[in-house]
PDB file of N, CA and C in Angstrom:
ATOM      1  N   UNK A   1      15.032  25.859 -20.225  1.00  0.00           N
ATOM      2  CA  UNK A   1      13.626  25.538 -19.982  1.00  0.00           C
ATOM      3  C   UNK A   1      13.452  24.053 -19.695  1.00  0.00           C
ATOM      4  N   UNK A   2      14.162  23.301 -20.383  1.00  0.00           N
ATOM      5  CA  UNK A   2      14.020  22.069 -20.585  1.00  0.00           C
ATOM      6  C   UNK A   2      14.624  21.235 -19.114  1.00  0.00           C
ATOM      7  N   UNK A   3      15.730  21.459 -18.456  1.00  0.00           N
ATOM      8  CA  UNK A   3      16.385  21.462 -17.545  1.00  0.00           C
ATOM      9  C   UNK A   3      15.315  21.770 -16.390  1.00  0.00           C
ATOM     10  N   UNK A   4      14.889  22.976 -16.076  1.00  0.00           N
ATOM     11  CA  UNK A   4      13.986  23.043 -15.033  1.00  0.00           C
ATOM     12  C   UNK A   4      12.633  22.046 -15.160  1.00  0.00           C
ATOM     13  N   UNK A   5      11.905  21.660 -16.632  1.00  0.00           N
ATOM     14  CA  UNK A   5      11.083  20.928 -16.312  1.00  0.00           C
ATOM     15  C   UNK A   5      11.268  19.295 -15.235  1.00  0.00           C
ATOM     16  N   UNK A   6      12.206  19.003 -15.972  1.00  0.00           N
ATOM     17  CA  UNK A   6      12.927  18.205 -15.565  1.00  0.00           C
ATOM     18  C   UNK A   6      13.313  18.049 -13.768  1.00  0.00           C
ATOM     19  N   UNK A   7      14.018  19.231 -13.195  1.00  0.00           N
ATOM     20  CA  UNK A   7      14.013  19.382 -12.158  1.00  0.00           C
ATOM     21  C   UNK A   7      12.244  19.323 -11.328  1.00  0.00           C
ATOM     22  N   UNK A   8      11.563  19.604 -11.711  1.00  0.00           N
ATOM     23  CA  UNK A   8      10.102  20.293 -11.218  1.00  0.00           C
ATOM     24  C   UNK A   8       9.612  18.735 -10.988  1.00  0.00           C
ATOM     25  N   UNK A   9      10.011  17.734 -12.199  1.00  0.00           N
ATOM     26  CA  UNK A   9       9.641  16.410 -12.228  1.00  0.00           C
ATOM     27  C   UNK A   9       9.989  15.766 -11.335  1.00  0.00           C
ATOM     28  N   UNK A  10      11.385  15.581 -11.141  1.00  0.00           N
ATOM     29  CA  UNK A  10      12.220  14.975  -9.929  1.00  0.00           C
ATOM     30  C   UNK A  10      11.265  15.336  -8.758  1.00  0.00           C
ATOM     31  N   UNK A  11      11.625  16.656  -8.495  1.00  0.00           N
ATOM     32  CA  UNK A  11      10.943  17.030  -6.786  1.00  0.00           C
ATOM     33  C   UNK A  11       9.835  17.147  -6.998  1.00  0.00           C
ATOM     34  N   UNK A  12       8.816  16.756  -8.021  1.00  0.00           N
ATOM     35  CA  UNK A  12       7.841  16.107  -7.412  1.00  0.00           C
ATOM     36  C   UNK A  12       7.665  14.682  -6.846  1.00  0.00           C
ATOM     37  N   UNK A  13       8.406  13.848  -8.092  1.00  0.00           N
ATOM     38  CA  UNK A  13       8.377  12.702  -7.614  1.00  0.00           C
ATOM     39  C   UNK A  13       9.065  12.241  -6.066  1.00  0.00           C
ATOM     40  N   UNK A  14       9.505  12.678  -5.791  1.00  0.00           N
ATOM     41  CA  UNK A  14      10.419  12.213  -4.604  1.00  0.00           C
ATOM     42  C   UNK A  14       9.583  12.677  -3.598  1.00  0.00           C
ATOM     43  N   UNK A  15       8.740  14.035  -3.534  1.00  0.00           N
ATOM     44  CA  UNK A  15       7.799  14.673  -2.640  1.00  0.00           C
ATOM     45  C   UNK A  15       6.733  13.354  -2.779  1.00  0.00           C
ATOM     46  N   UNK A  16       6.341  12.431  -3.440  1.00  0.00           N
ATOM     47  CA  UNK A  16       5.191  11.512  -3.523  1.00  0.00           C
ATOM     48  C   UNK A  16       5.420  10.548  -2.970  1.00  0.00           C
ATOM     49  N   UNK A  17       6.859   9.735  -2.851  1.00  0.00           N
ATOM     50  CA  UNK A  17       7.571   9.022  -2.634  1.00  0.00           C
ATOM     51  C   UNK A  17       7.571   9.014  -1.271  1.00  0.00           C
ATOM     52  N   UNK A  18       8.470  10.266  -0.728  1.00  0.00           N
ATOM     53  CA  UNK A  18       8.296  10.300   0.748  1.00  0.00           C
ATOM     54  C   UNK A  18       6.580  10.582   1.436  1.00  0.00           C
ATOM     55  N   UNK A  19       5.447  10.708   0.734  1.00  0.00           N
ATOM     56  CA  UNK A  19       4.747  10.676   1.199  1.00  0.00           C
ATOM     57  C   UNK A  19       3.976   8.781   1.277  1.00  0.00           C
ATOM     58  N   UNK A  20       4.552   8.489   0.325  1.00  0.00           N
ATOM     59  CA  UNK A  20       4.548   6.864   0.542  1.00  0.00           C
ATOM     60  C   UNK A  20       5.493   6.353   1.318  1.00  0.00           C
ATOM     61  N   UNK A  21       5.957   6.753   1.828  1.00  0.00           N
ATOM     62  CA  UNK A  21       7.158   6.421   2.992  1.00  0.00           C
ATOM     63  C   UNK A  21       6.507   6.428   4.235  1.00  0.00           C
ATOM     64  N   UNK A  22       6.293   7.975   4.142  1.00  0.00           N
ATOM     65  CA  UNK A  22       5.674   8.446   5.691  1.00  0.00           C
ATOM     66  C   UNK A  22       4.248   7.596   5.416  1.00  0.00           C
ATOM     67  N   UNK A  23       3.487   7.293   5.060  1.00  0.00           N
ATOM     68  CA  UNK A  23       1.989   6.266   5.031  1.00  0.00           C
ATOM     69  C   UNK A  23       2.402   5.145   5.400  1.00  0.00           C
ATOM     70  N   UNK A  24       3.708   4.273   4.711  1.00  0.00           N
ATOM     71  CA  UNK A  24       4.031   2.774   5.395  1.00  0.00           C
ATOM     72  C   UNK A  24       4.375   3.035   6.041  1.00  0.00           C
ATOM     73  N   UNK A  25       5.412   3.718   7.089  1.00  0.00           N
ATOM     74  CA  UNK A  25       6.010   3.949   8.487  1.00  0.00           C
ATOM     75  C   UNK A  25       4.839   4.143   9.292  1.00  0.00           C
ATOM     76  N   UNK A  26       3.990   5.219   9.289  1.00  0.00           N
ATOM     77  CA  UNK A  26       2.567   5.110  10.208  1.00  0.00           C
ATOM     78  C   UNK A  26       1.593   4.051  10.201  1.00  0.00           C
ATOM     79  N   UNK A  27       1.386   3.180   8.993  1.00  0.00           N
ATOM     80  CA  UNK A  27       0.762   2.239   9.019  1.00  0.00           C
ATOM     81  C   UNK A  27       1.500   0.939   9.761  1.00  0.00           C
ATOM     82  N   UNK A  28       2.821   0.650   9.539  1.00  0.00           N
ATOM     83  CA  UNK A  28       3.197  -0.275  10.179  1.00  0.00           C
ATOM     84  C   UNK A  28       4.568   0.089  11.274  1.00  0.00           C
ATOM     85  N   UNK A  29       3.791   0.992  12.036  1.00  0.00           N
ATOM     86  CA  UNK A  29       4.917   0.957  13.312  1.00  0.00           C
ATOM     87  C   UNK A  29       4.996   0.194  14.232  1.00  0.00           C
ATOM     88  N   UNK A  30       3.774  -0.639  14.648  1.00  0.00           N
ATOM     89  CA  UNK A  30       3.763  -1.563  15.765  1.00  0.00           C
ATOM     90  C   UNK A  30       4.992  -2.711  14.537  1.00  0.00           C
ATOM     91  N   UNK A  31       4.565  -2.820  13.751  1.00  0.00           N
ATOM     92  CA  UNK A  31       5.261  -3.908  13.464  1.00  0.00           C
ATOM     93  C   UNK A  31       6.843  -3.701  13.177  1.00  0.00           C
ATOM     94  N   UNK A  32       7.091  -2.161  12.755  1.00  0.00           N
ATOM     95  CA  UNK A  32       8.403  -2.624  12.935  1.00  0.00           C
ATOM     96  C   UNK A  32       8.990  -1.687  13.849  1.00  0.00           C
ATOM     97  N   UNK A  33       8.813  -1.507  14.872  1.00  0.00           N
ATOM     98  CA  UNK A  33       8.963  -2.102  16.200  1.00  0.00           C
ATOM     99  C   UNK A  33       9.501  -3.382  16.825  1.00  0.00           C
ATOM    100  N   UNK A  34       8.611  -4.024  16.397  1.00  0.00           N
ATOM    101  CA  UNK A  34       8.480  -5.474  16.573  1.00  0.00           C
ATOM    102  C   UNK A  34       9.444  -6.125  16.385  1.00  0.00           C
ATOM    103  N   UNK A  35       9.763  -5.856  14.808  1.00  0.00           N
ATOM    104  CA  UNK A  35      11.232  -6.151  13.873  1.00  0.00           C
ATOM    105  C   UNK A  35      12.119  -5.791  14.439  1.00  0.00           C
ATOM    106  N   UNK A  36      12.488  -4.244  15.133  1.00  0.00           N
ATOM    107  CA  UNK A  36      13.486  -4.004  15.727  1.00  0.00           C
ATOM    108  C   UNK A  36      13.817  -5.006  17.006  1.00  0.00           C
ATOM    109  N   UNK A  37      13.002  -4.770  17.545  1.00  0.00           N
ATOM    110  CA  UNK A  37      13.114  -5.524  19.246  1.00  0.00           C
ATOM    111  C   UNK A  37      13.898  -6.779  18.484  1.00  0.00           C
ATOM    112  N   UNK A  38      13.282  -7.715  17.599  1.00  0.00           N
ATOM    113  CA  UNK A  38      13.881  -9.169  17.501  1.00  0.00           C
ATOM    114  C   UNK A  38      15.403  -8.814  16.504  1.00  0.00           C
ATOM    115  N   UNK A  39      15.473  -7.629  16.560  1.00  0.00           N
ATOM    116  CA  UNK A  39      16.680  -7.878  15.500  1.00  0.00           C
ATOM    117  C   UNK A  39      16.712  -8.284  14.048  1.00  0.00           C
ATOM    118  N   UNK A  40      15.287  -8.401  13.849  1.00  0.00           N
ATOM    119  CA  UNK A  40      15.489  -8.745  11.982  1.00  0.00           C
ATOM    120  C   UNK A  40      14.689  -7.536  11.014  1.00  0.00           C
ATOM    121  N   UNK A  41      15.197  -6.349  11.289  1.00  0.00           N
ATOM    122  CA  UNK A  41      14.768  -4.945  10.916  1.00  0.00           C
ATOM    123  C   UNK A  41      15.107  -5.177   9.269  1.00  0.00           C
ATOM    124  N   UNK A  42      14.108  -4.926   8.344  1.00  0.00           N
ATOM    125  CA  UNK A  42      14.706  -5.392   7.029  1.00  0.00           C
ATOM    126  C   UNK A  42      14.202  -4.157   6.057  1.00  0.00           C
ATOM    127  N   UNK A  43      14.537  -3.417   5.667  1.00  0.00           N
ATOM    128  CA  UNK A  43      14.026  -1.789   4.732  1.00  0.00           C
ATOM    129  C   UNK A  43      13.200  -2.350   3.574  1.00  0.00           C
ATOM    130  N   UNK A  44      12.582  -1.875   3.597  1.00  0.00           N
ATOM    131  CA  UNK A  44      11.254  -2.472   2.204  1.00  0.00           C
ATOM    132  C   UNK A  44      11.543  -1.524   1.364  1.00  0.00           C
TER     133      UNK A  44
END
């Protein structure tokens, strides 16, 4: 029992996570873009 809560926790968190992922990637695509073109692409 204890094991699956646990699991249920994880994949949520990570499901929230990548939804904060996918929000900064759409919010700042012109900019890194931008970053790419000049070569100083840096992972936040």
């Amino acid at each position: 029992m204890i094991p699956s809560i646990i699991t249920v926790l994880v994949v949520s968190s990570v499901f929230s996570f990548d939804d904060f992922i996918i929000t900064r990637t759409v919010s700042n695509t012109s900019t890194l873009g931008t970053k790419l073109y000049e070569g100083a692409f840096e992972p936040w």
